[in-house]
N, C-alpha and C. Protein backbone atom coordinates (compact mmCIF):
# COMPACT_ATOMS: atom_id res chain seq x y z
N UNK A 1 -136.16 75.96 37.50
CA UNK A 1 -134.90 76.68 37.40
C UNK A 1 -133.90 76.06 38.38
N UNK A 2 -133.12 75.52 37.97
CA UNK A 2 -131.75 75.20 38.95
C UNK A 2 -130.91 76.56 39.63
N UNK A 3 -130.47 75.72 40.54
CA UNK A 3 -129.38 76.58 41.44
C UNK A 3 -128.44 77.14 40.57
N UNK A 4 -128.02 76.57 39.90
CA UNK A 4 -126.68 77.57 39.05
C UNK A 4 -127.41 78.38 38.14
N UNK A 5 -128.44 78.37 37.39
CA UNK A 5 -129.32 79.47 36.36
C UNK A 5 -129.77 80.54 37.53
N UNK A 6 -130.48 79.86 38.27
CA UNK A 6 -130.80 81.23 39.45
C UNK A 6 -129.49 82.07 39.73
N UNK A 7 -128.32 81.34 39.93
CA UNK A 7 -127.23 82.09 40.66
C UNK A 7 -126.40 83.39 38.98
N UNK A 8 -126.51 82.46 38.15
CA UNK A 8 -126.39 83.12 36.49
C UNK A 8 -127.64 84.36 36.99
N UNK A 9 -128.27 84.24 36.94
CA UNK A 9 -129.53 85.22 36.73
C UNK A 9 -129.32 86.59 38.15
N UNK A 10 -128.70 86.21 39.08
CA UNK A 10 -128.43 87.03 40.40
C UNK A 10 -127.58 88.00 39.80
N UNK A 11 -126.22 86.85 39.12
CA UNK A 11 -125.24 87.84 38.82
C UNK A 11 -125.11 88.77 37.77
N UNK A 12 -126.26 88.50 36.65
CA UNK A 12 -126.59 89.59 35.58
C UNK A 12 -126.95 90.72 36.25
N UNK A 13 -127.98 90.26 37.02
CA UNK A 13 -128.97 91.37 37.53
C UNK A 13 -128.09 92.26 38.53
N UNK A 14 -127.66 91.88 39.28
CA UNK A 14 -126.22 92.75 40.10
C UNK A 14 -125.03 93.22 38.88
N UNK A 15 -124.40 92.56 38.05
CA UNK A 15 -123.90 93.49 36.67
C UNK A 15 -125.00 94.75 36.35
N UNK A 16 -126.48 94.24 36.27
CA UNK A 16 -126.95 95.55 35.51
C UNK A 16 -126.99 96.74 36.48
N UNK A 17 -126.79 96.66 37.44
CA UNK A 17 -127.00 97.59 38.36
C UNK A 17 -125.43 98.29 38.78
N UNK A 18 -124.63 97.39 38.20
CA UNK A 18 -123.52 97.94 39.08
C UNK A 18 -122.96 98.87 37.65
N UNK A 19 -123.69 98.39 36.29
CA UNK A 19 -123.54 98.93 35.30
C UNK A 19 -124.28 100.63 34.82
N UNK A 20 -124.95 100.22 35.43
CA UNK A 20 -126.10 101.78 35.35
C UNK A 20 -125.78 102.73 37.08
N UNK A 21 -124.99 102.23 37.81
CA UNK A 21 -124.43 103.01 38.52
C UNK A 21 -122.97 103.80 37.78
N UNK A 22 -122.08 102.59 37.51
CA UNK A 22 -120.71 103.18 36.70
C UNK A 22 -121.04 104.20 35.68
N UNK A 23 -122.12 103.90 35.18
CA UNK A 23 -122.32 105.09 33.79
C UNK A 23 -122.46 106.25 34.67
N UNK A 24 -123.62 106.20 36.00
CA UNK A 24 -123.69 107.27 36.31
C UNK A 24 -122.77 108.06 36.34
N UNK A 25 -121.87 107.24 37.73
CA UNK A 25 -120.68 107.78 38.21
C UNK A 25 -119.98 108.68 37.19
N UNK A 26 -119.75 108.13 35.81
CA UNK A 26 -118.49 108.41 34.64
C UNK A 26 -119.83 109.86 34.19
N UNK A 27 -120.89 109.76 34.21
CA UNK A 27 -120.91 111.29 33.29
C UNK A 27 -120.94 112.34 34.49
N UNK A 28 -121.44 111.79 35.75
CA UNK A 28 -121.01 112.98 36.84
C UNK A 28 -119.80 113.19 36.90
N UNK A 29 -118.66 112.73 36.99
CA UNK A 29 -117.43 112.98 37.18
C UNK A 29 -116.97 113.68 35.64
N UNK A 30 -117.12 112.85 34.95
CA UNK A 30 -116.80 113.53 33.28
C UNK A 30 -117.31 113.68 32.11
N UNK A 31 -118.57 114.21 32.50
CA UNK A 31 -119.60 114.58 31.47
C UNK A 31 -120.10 113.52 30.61
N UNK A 32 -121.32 113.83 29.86
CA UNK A 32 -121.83 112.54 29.21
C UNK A 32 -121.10 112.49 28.05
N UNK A 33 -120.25 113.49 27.33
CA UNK A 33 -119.31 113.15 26.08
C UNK A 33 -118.34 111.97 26.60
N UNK A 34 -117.82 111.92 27.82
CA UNK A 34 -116.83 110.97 28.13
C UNK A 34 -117.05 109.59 27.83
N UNK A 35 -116.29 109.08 26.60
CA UNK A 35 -116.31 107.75 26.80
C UNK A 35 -117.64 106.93 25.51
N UNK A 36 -117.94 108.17 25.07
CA UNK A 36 -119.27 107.86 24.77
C UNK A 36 -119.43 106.68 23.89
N UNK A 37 -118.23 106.31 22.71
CA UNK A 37 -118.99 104.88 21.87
C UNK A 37 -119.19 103.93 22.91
N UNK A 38 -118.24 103.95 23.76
CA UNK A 38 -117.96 103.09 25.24
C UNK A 38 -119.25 103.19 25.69
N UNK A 39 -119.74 104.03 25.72
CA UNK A 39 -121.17 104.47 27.04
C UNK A 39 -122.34 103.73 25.90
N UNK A 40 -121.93 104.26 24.65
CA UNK A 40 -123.43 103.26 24.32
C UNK A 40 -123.24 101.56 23.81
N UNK A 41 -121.96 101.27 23.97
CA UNK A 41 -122.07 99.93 23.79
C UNK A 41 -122.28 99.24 24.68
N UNK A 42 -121.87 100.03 26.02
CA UNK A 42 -122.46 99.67 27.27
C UNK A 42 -123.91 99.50 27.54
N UNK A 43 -124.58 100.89 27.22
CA UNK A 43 -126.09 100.88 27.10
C UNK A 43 -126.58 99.70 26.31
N UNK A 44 -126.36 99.43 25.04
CA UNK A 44 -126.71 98.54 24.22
C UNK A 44 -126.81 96.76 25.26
N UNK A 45 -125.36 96.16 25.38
CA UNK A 45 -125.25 95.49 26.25
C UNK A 45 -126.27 95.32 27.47
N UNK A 46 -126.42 96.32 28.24
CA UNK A 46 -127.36 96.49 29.35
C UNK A 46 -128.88 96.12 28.63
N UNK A 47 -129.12 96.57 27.61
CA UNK A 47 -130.52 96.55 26.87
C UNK A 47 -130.38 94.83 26.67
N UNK A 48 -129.86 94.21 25.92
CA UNK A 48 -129.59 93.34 25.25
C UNK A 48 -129.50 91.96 27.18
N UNK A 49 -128.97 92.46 28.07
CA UNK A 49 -128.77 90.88 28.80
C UNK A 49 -130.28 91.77 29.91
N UNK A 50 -130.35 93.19 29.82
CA UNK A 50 -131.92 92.90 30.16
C UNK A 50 -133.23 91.75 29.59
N UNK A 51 -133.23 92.49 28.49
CA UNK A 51 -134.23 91.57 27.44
C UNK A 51 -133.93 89.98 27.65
N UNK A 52 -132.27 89.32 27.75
CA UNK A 52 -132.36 88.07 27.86
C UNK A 52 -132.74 87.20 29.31
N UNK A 53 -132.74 88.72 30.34
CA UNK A 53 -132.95 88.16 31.57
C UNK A 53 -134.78 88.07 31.23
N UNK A 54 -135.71 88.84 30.93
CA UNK A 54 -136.76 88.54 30.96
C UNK A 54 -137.38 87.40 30.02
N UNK A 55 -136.41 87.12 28.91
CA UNK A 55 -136.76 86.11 28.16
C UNK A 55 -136.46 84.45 28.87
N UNK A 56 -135.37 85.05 29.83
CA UNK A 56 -135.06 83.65 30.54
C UNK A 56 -133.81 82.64 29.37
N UNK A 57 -133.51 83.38 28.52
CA UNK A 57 -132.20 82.68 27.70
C UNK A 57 -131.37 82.59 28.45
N UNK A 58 -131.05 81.25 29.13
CA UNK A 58 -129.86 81.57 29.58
C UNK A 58 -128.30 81.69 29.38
N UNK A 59 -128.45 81.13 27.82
CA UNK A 59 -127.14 81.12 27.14
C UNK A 59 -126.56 82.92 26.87
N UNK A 60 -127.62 83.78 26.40
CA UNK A 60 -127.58 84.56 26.21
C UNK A 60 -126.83 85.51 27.30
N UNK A 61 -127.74 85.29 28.49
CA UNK A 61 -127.64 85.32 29.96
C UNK A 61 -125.98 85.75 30.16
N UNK A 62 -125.29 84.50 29.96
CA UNK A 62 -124.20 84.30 30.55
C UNK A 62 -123.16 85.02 29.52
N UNK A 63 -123.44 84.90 27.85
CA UNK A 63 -122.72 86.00 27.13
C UNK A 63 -122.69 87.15 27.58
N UNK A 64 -124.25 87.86 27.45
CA UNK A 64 -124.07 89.06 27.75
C UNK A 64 -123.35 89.63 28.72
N UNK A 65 -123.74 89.10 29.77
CA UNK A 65 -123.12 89.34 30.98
C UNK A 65 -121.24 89.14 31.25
N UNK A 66 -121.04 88.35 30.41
CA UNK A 66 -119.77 88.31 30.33
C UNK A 66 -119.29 89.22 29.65
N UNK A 67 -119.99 89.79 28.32
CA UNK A 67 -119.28 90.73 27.55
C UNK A 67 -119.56 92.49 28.05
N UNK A 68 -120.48 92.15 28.80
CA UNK A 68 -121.07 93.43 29.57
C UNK A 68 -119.53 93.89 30.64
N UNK A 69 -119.45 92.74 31.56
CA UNK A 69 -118.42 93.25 32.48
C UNK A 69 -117.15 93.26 31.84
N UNK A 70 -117.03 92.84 30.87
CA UNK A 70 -115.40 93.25 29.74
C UNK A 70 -115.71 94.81 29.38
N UNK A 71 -116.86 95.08 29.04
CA UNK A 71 -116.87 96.63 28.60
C UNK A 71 -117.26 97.93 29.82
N UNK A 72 -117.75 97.50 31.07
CA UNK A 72 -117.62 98.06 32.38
C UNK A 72 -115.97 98.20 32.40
N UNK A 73 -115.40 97.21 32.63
CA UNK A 73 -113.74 97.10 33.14
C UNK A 73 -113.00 98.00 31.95
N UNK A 74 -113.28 97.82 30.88
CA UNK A 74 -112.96 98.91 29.86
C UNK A 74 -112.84 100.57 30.84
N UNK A 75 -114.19 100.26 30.85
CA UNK A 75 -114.89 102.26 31.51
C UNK A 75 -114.05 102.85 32.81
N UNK A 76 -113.66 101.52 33.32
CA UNK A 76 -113.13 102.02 34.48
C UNK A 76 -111.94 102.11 34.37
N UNK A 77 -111.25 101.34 33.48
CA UNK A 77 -109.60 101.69 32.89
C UNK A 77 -109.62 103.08 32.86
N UNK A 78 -110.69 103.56 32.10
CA UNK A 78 -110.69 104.83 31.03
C UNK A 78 -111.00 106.00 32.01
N UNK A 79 -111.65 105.72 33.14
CA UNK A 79 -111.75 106.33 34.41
C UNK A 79 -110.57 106.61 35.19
N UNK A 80 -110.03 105.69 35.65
CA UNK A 80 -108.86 105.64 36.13
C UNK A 80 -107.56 106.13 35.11
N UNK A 81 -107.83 106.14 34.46
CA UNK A 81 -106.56 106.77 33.43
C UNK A 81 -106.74 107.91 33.55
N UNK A 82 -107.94 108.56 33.19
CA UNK A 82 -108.05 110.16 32.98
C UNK A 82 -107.98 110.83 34.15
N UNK A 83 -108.29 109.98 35.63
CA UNK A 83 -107.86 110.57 37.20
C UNK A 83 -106.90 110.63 37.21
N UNK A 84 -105.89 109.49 36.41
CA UNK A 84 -104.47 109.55 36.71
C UNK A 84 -104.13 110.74 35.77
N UNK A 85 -104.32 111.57 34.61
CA UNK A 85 -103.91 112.58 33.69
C UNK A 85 -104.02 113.49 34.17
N UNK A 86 -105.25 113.92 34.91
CA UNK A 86 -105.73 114.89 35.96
C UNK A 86 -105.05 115.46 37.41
N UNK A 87 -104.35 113.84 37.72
CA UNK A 87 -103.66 114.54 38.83
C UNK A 87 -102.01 115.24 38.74
């Protein structure tokens, strides 16, 4: 494994975590209806660059993970919007 696949593989694995924290965060703050096609395409995603981290794809790797943190940054728009409606 090279230095840049290891460093690919760090930064999925820190996405999946920072991803299954944000979900938390979003149904404690606004219930698990909030957001929800959002929440499971997220889930899906998370499933999907899991599986490619244990398969070791790394092409996959670097999609997922890319399309993972486009749909996090989504959640948190959608977070931040509804704090901002709220206040």
């Amino acid at each position: 494994m090279t230095h840049d696949s290891t460093e690919k593989r760090d930064r999925a694995e820190a996405v999946v975590l920072q991803g299954k924290q944000q979900l938390k965060q979003a149904a404690l703050d606004f219930g698990m209806q909030f957001a929800s096609s959002l929440r499971q395409e997220i889930e899906t995603l998370m499933r999907q660059l899991q599986e490619s981290l244990t398969q070791g794809d790394e092409i996959r790797i670097e999609q997922y993970s890319i399309d993972f943190q486009i749909k996090l940054d989504e959640l948190n728009q959608q977070m931040h919007q509804h704090n901002t409606f709220d206040s």
